[in-house]
Protein backbone atom coordinates (compact mmCIF):
# COMPACT_ATOMS: atom_id res chain seq x y z
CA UNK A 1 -6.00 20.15 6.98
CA UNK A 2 -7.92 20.00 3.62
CA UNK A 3 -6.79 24.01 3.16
CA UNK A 4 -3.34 23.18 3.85
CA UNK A 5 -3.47 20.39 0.76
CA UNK A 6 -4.96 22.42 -1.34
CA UNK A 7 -2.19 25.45 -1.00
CA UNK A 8 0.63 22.83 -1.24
CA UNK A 9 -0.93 21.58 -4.82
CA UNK A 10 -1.23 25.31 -5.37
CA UNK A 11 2.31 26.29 -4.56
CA UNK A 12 3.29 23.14 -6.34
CA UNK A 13 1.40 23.39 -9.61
CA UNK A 14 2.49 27.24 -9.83
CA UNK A 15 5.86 26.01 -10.86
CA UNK A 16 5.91 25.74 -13.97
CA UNK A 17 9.18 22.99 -14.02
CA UNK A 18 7.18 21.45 -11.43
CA UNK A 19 4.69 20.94 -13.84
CA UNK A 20 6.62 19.41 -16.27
CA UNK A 21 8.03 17.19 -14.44
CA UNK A 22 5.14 15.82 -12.91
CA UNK A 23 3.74 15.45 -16.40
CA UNK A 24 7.21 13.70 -17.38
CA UNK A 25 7.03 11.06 -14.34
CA UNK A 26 3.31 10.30 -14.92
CA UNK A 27 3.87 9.15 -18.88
CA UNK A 28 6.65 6.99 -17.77
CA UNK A 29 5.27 5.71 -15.31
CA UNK A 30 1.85 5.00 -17.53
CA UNK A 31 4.29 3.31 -20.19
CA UNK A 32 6.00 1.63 -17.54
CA UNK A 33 2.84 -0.38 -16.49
CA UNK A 34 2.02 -1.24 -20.37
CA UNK A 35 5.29 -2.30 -20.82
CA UNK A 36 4.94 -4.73 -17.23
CA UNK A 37 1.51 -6.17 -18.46
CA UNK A 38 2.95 -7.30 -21.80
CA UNK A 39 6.17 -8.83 -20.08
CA UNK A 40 3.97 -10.61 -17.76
CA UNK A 41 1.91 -12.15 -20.85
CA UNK A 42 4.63 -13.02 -22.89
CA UNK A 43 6.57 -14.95 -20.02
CA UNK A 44 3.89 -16.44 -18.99
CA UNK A 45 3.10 -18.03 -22.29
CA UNK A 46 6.69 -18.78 -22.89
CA UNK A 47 7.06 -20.65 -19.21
CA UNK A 48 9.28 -23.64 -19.48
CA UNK A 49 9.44 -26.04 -16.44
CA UNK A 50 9.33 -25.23 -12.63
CA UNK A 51 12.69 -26.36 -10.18
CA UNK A 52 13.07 -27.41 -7.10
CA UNK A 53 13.39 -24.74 -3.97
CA UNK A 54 15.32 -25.25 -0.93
CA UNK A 55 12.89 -23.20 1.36
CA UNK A 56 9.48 -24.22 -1.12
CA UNK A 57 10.60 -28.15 -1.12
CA UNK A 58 10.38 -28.10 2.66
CA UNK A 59 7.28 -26.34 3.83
CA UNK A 60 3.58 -27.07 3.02
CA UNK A 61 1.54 -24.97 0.69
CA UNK A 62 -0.53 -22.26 2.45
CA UNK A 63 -3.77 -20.74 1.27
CA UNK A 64 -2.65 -17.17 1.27
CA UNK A 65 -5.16 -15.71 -1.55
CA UNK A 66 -7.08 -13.24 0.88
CA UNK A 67 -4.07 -11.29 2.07
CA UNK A 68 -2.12 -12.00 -1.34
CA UNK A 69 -4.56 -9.93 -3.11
CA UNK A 70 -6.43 -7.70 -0.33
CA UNK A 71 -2.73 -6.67 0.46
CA UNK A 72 -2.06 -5.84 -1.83
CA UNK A 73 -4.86 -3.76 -2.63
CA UNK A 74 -4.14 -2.32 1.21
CA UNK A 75 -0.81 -1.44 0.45
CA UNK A 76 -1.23 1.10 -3.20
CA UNK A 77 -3.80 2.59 -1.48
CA UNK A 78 -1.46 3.43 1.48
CA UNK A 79 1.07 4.41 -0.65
CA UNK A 80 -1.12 6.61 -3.15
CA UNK A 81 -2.46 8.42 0.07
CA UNK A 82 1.17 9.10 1.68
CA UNK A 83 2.52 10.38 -1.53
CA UNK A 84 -0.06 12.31 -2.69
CA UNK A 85 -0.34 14.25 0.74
CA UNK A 86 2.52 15.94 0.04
CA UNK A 87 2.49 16.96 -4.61
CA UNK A 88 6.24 17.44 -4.55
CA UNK A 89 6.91 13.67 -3.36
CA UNK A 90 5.30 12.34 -6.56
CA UNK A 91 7.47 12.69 -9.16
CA UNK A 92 10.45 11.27 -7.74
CA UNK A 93 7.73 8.24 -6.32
CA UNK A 94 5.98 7.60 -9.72
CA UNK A 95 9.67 7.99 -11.86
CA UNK A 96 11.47 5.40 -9.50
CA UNK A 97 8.57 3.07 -9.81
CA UNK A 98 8.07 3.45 -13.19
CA UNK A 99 12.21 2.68 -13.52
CA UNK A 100 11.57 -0.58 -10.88
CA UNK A 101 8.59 -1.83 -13.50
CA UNK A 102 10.62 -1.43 -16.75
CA UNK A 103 13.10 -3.21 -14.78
CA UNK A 104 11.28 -6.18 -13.62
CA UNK A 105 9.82 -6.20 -16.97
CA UNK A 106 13.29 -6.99 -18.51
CA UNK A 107 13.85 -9.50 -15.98
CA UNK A 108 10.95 -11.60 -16.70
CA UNK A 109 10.79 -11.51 -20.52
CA UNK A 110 14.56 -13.00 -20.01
CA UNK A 111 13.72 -15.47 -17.71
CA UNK A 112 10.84 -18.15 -18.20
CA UNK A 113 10.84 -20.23 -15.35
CA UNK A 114 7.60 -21.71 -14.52
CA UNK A 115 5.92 -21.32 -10.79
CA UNK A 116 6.69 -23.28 -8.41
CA UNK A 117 3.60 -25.46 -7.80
CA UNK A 118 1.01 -24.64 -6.01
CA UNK A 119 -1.93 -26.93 -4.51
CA UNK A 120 -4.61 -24.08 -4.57
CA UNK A 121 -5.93 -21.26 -7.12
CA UNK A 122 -6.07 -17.28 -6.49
CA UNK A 123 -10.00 -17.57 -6.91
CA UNK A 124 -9.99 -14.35 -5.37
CA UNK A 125 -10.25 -11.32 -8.19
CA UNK A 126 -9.16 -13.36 -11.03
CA UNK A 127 -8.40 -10.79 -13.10
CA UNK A 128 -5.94 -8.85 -10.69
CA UNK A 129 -4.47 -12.10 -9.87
CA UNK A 130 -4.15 -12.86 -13.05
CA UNK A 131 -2.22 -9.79 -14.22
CA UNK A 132 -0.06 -9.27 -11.23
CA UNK A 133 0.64 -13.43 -10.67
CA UNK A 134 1.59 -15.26 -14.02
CA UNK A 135 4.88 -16.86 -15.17
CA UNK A 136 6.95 -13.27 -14.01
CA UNK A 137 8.80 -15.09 -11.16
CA UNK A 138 12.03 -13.38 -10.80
CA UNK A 139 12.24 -11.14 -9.02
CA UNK A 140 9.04 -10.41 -6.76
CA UNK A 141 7.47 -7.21 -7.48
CA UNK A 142 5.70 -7.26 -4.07
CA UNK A 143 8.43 -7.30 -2.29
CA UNK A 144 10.37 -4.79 -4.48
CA UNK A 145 7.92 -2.31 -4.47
CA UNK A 146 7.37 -2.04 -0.70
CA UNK A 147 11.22 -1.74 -0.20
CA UNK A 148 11.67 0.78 -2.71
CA UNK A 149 9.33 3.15 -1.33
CA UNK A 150 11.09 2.48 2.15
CA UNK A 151 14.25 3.18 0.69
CA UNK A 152 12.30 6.65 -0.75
CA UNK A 153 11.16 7.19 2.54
CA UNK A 154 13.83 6.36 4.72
CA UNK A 155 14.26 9.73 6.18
CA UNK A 156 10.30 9.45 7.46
CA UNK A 157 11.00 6.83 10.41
CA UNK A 158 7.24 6.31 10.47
CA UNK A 159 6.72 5.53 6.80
CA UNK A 160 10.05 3.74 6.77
CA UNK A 161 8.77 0.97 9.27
CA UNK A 162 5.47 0.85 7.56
CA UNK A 163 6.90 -0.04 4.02
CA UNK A 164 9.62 -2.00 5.45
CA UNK A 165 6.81 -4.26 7.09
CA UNK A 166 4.85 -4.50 3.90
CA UNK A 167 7.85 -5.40 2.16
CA UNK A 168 8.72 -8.63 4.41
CA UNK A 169 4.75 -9.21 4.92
CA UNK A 170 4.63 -9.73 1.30
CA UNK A 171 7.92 -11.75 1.22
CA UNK A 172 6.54 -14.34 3.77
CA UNK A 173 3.06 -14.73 2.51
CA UNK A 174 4.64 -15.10 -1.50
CA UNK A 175 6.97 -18.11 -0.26
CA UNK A 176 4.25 -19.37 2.31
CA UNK A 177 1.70 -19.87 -0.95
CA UNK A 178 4.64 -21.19 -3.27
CA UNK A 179 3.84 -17.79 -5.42
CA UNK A 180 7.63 -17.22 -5.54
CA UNK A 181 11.00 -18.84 -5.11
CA UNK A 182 13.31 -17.97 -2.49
CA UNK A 183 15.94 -16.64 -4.78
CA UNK A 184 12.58 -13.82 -6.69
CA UNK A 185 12.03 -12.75 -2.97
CA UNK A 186 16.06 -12.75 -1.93
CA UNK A 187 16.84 -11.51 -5.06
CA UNK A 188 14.15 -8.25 -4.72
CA UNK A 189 16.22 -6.68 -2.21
CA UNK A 190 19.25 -6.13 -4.01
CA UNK A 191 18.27 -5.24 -7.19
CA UNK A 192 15.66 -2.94 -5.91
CA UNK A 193 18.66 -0.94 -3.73
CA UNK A 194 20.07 -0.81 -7.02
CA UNK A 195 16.86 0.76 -8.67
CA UNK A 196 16.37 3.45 -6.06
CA UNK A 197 20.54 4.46 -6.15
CA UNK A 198 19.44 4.47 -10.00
CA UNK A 199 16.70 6.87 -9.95
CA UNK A 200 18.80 9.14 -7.58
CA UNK A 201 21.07 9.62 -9.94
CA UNK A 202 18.83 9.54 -13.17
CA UNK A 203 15.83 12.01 -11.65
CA UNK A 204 18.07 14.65 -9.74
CA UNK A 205 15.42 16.99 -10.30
CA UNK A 206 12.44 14.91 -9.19
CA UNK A 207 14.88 13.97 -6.10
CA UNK A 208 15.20 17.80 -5.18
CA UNK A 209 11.30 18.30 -5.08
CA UNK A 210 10.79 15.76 -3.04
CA UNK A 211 13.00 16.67 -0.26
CA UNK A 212 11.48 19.72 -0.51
CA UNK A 213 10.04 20.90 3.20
CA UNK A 214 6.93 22.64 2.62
């Protein structure tokens, strides 16, 4: 097994466009998170008032910190090990992601709603809750994310139904702990079908690699 990994990266990094590309994906995809973190700052200092939620205004607040942040934590390291088991799937991976973050980020600079609220704190790992939970409401990122990596995977039955599950896990628990409104997790869907048609078209080369059967 480990041999096998180590002659894909080999056959992999002996491309020299291959190479590139990878190189390409990762910057963007390193700019991509700067460019989140800021957005998340600056609408969350620039949060006006919070609204009232046809789903939120109806159900209790749940204490959903532990599998807010553990699953997240669960879920990148599932979905660092499944793409980088196979080199040629991470381009296309770490583009489209970087494309669904500069995204979002736009989104939330433009739109400073404040959270819904919420009758407990996110005690747990204060500083990952507080960089991936502030005033960037719309549209949820933990639900995106999961879906677009189904939508990459789709072809993979397997991995489909694995990121499909995180995708509505993370939809329930956001609205169950008022993290989200209904319309951020409704919302994630659609847009993020958008992205991934979007970095089909924009990364045909990172899209041919990783189709690639090795």
């Amino acid at each position: 097994m480990v041999k096998d990994i180590f002659k894909r990266y080999g056959t992999a990094f002996a491309d020299s466009s291959f190479r590139r590309l990878l190189t390409f994906s990762a910057l963007f995809f390193a700019a991509s998170l700067v460019f989140i973190f800021y957005a998340i700052g600056y609408a969350s200092t620039r949060a006006s008032n919070h609204v009232t939620d046809i789903i939120l205004s109806n159900i209790p607040v749940f204490e959903v910190g532990w599998y807010f942040v553990y699953g997240t934590f669960s879920f990148v390291f599932i979905a660092m090990a499944v793409t980088v088991w196979r080199p040629t799937r991470l381009p296309l991976v770490l583009s489209a992601l970087a494309l669904f973050f500069f995204i979002r980020g736009v989104f939330i600079s433009i739109t400073h709603l404040a959270p819904f609220p919420v009758e407990f704190t996110l005690d747990i790992a204060t500083i990952f809750t507080r960089i991936f939970n502030g005033g960037d409401q719309f549209f949820s990122g933990h639900t995106g994310a999961p879906f677009l990596l189904a939508l990459l995977y789709w072809q993979y039955l397997p991995l489909r139904l694995i990121f499909l599950g995180w995708s509505i896990f993370f939809a329930i628990i956001v609205l169950l702990g008022h993290l989200h409104y209904s319309i951020d997790v409704l919302a994630a869907f659609f847009i993020t079908y958008t992205i991934y048609r979007m970095a089909l078209y924009l990364f045909p080369r990172a899209r041919a690699f990783f189709y690639v059967q090795e």
